[in-house]
Protein backbone atom coordinates (compact mmCIF):
# COMPACT_ATOMS: atom_id res chain seq x y z
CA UNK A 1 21.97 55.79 82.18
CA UNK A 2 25.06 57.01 80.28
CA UNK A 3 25.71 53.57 78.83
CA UNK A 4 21.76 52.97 77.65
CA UNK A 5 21.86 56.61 75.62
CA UNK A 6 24.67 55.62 74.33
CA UNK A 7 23.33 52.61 73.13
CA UNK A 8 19.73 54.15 71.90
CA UNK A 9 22.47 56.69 69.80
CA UNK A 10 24.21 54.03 68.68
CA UNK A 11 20.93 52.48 66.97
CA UNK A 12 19.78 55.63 65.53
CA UNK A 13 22.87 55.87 63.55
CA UNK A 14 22.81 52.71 62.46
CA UNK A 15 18.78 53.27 61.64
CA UNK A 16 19.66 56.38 59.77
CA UNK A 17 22.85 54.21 57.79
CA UNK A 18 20.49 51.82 56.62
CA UNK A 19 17.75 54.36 55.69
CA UNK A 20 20.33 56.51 53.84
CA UNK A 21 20.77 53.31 51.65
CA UNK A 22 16.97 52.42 50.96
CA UNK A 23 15.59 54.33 47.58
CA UNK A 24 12.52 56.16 47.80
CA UNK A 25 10.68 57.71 44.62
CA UNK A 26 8.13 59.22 47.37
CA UNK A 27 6.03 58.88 50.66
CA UNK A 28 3.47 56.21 49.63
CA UNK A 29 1.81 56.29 52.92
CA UNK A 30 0.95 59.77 52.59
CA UNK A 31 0.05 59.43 48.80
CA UNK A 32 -3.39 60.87 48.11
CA UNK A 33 -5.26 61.37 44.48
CA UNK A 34 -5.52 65.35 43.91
CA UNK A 35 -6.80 65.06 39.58
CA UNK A 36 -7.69 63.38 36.69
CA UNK A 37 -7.22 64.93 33.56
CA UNK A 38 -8.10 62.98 29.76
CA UNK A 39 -6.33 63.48 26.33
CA UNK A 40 -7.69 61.69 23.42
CA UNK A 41 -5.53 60.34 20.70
CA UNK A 42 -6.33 57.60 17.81
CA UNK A 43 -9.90 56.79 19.48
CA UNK A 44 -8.52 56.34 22.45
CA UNK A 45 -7.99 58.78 25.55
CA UNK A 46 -5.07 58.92 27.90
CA UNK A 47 -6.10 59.57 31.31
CA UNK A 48 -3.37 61.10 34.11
CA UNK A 49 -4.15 60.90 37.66
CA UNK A 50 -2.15 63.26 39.63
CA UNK A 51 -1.47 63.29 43.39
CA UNK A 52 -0.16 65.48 46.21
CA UNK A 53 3.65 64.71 45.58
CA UNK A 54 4.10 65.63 42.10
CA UNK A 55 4.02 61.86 40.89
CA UNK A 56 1.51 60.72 38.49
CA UNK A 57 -0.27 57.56 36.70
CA UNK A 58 -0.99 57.08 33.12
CA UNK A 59 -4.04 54.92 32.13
CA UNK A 60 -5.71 54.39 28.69
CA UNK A 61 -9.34 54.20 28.20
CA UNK A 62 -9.74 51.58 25.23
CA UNK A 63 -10.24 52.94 21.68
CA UNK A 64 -13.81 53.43 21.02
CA UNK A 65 -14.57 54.16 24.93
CA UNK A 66 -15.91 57.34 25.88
CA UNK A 67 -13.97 59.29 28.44
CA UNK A 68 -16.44 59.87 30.29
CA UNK A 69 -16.64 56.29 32.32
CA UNK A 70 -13.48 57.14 33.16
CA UNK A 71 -13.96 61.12 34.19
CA UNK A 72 -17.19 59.75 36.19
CA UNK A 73 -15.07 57.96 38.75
CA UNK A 74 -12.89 61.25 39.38
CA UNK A 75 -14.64 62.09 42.50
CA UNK A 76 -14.57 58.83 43.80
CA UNK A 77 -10.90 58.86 44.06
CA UNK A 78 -9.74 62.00 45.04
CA UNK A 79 -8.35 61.67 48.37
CA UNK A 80 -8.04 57.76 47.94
CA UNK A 81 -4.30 56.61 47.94
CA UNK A 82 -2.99 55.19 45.13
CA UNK A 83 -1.17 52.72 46.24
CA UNK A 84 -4.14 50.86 47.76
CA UNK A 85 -5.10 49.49 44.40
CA UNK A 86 -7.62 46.28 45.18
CA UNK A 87 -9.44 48.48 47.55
CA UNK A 88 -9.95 51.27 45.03
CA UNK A 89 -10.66 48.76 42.13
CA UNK A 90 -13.33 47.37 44.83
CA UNK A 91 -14.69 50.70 45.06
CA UNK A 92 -15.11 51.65 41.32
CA UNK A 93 -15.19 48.26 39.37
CA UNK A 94 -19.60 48.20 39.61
CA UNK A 95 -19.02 51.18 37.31
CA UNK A 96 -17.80 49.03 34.43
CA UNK A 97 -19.35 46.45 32.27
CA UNK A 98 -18.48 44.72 29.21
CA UNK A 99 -16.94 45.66 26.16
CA UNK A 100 -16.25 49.37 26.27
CA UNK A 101 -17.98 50.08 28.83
CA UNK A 102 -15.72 48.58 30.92
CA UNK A 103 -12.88 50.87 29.50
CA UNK A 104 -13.46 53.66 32.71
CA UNK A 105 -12.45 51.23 35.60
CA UNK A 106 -9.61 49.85 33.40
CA UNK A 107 -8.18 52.95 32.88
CA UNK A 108 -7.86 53.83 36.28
CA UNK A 109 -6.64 50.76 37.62
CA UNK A 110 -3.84 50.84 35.01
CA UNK A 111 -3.09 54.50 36.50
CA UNK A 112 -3.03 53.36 39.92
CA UNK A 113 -0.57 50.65 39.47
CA UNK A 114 1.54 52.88 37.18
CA UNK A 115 1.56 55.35 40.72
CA UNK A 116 2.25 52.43 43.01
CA UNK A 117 5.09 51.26 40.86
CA UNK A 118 6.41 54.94 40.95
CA UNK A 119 6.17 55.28 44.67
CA UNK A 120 7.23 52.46 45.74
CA UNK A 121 10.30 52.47 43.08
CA UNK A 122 9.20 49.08 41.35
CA UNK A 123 8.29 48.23 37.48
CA UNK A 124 4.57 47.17 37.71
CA UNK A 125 4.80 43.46 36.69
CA UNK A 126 6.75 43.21 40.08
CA UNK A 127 3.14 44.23 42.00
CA UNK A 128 1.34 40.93 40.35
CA UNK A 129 4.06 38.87 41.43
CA UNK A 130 7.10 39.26 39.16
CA UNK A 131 8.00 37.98 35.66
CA UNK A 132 7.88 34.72 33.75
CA UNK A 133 9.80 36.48 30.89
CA UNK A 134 11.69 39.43 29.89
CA UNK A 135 9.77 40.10 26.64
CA UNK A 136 6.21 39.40 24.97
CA UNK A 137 5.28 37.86 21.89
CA UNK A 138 3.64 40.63 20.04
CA UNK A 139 1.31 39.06 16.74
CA UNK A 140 0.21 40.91 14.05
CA UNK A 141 -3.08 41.34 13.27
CA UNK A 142 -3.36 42.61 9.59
CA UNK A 143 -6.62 43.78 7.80
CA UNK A 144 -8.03 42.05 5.11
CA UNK A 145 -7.34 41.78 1.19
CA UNK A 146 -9.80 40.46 -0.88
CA UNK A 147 -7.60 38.00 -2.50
CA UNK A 148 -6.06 34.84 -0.77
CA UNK A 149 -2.77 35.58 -2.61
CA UNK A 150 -2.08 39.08 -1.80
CA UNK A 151 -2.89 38.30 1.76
CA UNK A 152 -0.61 35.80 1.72
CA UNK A 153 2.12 38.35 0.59
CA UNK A 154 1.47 41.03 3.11
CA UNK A 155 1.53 38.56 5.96
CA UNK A 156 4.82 37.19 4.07
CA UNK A 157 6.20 40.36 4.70
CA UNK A 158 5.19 40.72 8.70
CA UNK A 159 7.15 37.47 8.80
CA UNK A 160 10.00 39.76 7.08
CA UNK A 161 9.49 42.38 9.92
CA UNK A 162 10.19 39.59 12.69
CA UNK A 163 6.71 38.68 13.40
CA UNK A 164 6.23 35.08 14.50
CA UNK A 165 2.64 34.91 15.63
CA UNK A 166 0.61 36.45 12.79
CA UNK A 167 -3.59 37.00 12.12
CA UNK A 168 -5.97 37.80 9.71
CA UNK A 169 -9.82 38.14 8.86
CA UNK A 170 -11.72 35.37 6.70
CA UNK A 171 -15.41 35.73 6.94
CA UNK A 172 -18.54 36.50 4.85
CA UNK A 173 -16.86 39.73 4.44
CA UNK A 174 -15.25 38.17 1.83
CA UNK A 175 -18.16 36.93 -0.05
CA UNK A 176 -20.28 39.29 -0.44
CA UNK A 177 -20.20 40.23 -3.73
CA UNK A 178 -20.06 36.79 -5.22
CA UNK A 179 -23.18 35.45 -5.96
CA UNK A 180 -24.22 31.68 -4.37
CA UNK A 181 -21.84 32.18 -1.11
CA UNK A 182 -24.72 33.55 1.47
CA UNK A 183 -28.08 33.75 1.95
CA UNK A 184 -30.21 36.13 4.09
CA UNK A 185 -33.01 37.90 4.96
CA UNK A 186 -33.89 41.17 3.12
CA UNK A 187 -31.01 43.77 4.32
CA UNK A 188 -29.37 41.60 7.20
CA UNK A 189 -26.30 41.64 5.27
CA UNK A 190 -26.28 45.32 5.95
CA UNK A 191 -26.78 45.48 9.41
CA UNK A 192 -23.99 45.09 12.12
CA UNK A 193 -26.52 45.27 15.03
CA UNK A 194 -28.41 42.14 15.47
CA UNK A 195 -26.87 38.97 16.89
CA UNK A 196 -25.59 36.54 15.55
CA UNK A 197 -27.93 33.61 16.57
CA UNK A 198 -30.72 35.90 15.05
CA UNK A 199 -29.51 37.25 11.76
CA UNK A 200 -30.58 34.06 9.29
CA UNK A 201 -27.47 34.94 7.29
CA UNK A 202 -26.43 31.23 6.24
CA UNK A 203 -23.03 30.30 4.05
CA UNK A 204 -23.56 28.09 1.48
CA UNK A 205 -21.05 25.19 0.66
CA UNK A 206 -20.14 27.29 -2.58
CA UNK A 207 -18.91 29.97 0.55
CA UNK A 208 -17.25 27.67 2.33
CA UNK A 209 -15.51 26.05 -0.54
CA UNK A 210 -14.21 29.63 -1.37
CA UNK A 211 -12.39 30.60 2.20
CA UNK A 212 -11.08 27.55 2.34
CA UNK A 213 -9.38 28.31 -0.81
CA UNK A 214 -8.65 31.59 0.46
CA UNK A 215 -7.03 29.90 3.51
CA UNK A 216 -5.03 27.58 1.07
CA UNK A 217 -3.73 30.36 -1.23
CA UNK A 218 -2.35 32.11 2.71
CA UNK A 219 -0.87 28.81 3.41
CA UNK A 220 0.95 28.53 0.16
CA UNK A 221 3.07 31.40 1.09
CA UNK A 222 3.61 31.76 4.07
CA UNK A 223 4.30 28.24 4.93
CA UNK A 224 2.13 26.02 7.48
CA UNK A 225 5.10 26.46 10.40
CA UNK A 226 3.96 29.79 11.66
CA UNK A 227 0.79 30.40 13.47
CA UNK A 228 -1.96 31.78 12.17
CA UNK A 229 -5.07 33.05 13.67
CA UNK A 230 -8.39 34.16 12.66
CA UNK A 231 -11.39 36.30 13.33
CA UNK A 232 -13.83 38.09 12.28
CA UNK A 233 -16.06 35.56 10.48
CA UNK A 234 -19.48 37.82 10.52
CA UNK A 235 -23.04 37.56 11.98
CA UNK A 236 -23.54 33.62 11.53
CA UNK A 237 -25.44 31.35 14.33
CA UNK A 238 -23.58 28.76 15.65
CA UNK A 239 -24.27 25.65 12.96
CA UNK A 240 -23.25 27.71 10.04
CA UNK A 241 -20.07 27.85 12.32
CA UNK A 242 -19.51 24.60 12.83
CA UNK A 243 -19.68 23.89 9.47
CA UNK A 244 -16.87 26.40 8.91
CA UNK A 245 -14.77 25.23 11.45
CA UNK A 246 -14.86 21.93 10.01
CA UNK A 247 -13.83 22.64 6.80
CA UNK A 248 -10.92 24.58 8.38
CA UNK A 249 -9.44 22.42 10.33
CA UNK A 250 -6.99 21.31 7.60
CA UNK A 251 -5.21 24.51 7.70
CA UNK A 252 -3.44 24.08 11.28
CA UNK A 253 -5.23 27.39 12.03
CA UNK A 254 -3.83 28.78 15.93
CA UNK A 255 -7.30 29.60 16.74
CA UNK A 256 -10.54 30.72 15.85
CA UNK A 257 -11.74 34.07 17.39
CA UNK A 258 -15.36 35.09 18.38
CA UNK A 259 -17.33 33.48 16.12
CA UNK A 260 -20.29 33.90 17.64
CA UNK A 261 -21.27 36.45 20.81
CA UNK A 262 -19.31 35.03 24.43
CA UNK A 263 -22.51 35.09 26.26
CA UNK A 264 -23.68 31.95 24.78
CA UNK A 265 -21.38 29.33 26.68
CA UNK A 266 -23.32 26.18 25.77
CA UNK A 267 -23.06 27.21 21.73
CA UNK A 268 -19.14 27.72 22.31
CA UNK A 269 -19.46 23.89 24.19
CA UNK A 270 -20.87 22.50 20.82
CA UNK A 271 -18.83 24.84 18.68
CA UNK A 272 -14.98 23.49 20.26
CA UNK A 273 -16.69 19.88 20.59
CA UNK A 274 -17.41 20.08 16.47
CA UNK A 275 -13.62 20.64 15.63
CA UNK A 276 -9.98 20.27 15.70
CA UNK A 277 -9.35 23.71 16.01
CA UNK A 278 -8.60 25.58 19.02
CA UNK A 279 -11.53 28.05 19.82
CA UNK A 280 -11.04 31.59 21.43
CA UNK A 281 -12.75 34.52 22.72
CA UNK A 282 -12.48 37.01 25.73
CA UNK A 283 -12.07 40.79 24.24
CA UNK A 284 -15.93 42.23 25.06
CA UNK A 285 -15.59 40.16 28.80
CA UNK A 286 -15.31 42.32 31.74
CA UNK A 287 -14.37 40.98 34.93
CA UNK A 288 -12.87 36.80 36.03
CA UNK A 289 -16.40 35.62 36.44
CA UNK A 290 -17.72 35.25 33.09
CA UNK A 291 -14.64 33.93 32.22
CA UNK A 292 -14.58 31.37 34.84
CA UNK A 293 -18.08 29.94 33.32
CA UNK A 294 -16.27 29.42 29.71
CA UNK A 295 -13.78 27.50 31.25
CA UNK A 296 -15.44 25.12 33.55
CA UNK A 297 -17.97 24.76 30.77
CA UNK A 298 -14.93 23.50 28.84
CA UNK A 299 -16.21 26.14 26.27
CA UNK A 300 -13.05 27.41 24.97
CA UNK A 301 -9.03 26.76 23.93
CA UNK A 302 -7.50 30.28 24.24
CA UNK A 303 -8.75 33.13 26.56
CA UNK A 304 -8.59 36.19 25.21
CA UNK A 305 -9.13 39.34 27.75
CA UNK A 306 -8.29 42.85 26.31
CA UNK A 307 -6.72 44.46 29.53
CA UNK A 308 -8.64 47.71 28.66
CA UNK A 309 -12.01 45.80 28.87
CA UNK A 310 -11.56 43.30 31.54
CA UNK A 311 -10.66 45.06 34.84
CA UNK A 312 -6.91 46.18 34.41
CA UNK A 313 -3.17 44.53 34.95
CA UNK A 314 -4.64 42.47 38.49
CA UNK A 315 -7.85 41.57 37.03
CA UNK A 316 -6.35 40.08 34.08
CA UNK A 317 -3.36 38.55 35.58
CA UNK A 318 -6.11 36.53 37.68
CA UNK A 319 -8.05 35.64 34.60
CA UNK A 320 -4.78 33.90 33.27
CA UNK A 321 -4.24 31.88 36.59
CA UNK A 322 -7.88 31.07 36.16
CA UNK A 323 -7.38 29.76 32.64
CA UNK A 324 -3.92 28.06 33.63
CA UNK A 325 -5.73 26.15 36.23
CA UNK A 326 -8.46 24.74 33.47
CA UNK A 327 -5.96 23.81 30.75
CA UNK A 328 -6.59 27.24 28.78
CA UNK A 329 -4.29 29.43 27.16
CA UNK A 330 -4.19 33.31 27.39
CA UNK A 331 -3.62 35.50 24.27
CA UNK A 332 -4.55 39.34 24.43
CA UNK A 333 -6.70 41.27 22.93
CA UNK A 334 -4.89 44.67 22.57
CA UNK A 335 -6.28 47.93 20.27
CA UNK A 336 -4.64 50.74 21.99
CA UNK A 337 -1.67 53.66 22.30
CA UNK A 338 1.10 52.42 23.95
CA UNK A 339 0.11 53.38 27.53
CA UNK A 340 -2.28 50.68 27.55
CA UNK A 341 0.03 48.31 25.80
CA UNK A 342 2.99 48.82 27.91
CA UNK A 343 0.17 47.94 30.66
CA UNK A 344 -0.75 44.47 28.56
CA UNK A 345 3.10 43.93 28.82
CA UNK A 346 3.66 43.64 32.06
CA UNK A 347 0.66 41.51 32.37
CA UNK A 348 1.68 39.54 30.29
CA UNK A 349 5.22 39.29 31.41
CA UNK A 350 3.45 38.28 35.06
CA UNK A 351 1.48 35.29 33.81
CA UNK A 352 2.63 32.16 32.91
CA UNK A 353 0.06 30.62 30.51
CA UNK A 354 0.65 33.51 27.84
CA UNK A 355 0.81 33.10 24.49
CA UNK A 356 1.05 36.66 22.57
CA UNK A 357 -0.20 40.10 22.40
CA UNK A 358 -1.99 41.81 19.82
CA UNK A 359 -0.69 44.54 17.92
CA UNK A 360 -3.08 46.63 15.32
CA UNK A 361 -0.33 50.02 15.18
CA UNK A 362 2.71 48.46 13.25
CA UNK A 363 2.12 50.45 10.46
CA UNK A 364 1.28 53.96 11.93
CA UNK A 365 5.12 55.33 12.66
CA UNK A 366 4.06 57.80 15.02
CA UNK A 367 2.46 55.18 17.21
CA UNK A 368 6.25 54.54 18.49
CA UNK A 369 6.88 58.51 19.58
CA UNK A 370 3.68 58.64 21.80
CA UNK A 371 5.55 57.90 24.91
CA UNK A 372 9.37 57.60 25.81
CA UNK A 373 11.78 55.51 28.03
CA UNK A 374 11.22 52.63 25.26
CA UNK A 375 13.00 51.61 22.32
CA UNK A 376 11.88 52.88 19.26
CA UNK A 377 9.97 51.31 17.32
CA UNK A 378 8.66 49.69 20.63
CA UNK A 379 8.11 46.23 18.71
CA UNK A 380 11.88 44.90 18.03
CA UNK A 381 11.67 41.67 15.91
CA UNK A 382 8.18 40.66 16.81
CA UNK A 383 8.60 41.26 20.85
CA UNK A 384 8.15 44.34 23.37
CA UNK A 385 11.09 44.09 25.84
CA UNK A 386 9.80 44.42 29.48
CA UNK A 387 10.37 47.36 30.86
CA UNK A 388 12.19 47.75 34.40
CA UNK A 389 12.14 51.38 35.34
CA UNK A 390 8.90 51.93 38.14
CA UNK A 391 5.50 51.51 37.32
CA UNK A 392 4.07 51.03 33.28
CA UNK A 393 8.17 52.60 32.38
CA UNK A 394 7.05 54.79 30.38
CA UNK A 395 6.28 58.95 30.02
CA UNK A 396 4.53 60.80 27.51
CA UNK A 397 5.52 63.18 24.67
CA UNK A 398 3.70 65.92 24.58
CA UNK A 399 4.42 67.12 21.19
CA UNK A 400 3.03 64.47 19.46
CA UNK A 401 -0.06 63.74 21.85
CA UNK A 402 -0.85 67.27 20.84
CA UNK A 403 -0.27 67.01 16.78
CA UNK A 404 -2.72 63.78 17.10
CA UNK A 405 -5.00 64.73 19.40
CA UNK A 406 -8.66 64.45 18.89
CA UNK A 407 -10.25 67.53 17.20
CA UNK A 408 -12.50 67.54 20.17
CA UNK A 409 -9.61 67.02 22.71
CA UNK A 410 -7.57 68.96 24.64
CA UNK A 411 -4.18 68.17 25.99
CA UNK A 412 -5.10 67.07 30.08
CA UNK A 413 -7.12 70.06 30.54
CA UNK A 414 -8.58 71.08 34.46
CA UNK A 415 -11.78 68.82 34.48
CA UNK A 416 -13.31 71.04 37.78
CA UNK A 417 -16.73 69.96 36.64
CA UNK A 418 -16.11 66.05 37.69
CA UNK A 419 -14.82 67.87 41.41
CA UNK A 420 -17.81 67.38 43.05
CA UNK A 421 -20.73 64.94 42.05
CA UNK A 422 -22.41 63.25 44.28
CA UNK A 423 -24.25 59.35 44.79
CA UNK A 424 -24.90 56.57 46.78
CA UNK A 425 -23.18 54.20 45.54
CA UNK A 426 -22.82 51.35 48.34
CA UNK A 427 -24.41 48.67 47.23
CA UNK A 428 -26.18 47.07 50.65
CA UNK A 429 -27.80 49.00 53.46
């Protein structure tokens, strides 16, 4: 008997030697969600989930978004753990849909990993399966100037800032005060809200004619080495498109985004089948599924998901093994503080088809000071380094959250009121 204790106190040293070694940030298994609290800064709103040991997860509800489909979900995951977070997504993600709508369930899931990391001690790209690289091409999307030349010069001078991966707009935004370019029904120049296959808004050859100058002037400066994207063509059905398309192929354009609505696969078939040029869209999609339907339809070049919109880090990291295994590209859609871009990072770090990040905040200063634990100004020579301290990397700074905040914002005040609604929400009897 003497020589078995001994033995049974011999392993419990050696037990509590190896445990002394092991770094824990908390107890995940006893992890439970006690709050949810929302700032909003920029259009956006910061969400903080906070649990029973002190630790907490940052999310970002995309800009636009209400806060709301993310503060109707806070009774539906009070008590859940955190660290379970594909059976919470399962839970919440029927309260999302596309585009902004979406924002809520994205939010949340970016929180949850954020927590998980933070438990379990462990930067978040590490949770979808480790990283293909240490830091993400970041591109610069730049508004618009009304001449080709001046455009040329400002996106001359991201290429000065380190950008290698630049974009800019060239639709019938541009021509709309030049007589001959368009032609359309009575006011449907002036309307944002119908369609595109239904607006009648055609480009004339005299239109045409004049981007693709616009293109060329863009091209003369800044060279025809660096890529170049571009979006944001305006309300026009699908042949007007193609005729577009065409006549900018010559410009070795990266890609061409949304040009008409993503719903309509079989016009995004005949669309990429009409050109040379690489054809992309993904930001309004929530959720693999639709996506999976572009790219067995062959329908598209690029994939573009905006984290915020299409289900989170997980979500999205599947949606660029999906497009990997059909030959498609991912870019990322990405209009947001830096909580939800530090989330696009590590997604993007995790998946192996990448191609670059959006940026919309290089010239706001302040943008940088929103969080800490990252270099400032976050974007070093066109790239955000991957973090590797636990979860998203990152914490907040209070002071300037609250100089920016929202005039109808507070900083992460009590939300009691989203304690205790009630639904059915199971969706099969």
């Amino acid at each position: 008997m003497a020589t078995v204790s001994k033995k049974r106190q011999t392993r419990r040293i050696r037990t509590a030697t190896i445990g002394a070694g092991v770094r824990t940030a908390s107890r995940p298994s006893a992890l439970k969600i006690t709050d949810m609290r929302t700032a909003t800064i920029g259009g956006c709103t910061i969400i903080k989930i906070d649990t029973n040991q002190g630790i907490y997860g940052l999310g970002e509800v995309r800009d636009g978004a209400s806060k709301t489909y993310a503060l109707l979900l806070k009774h539906r995951l009070i008590g859940e753990s955190p660290c379970h977070v594909d059976q919470v997504f399962r839970k919440i993600k029927q309260f999302g849909h596309h585009a902004r709508q979406g924002g809520g369930v994205c939010a949340v899931e970016m929180a949850l990993i954020d927590l998980a990391g933070k438990a379990y001690g462990i930067p978040a790209y590490q949770l979808v399966g480790g990283k293909f690289r240490d830091a993400i091409r970041v591109y610069c999307d730049t508004t618009s100037e009304k001449d080709g030349q001046a455009m040329g010069r400002r996106l001359k001078a991201r290429i000065k800032q380190g950008f290698t991966f630049l974009k800019m707009d060239i639709g019938i935004g541009l021509l709309r005060d030049i007589p001959g370019t368009l032609s359309a029904p009575s006011g449907m120049l002036d309307t944002y809200t119908v369609m595109h296959p239904f607006t009648g808004i055609h480009i004339t050859e005299k239109g045409i004619g004049l981007l693709c100058d616009y293109v060329e002037a863009v091209r003369s400066i800044i060279g025809d080495e660096i890529p170049l994207a571009a979006d944001h063509f305006g309300h026009i059905g699908v042949e007007d498109c193609i005729r577009l398309a065409r006549a900018l192929d010559r410009f070795n354009l990266a890609w061409l985004e949304d040009m008409i609505p993503w719903q309509y696969t079989d016009q995004y078939v005949r669309l990429s089948n009409s050109c040379a040029t690489p054809i992309c869209t993904g930001e309004d999609i929530y959720l693999k599924e639709p996506f999976l339907k572009l790219f067995e339809a062959k329908a598209i070049s690029v994939c573009h998901p905006d984290l915020a919109t299409s289900g989170g880090i997980m979500e999205t990291k599947k949606i660029g093994d999906l497009a990997q295994e059909h030959g498609v590209s991912m870019a990322m859609h990405m209009a947001a503080m830096p909580v939800a871009t530090m989330a696009s990072v590590h997604c993007a770090a995790a998946t192996e088809n990448f191609v670059a990040l959006e940026n919309h905040y290089v010239d706001v200063p302040w943008w940088n000071e929103v969080v800490t634990g990252l270099p400032n100004p976050i974007i070093q020579k066109g790239y955000i380094a991957v973090p590797e301290a636990p979860g998203l990397g990152i914490d907040l700074n209070p002071d300037v959250i609250k100089e920016h905040l929202n005039p109808d914002s507070g900083y992460f005040k009590p939300t009691p009121e989203w304690d205790t609604e009630r639904s059915w929400d199971r969706l099969w009897s």
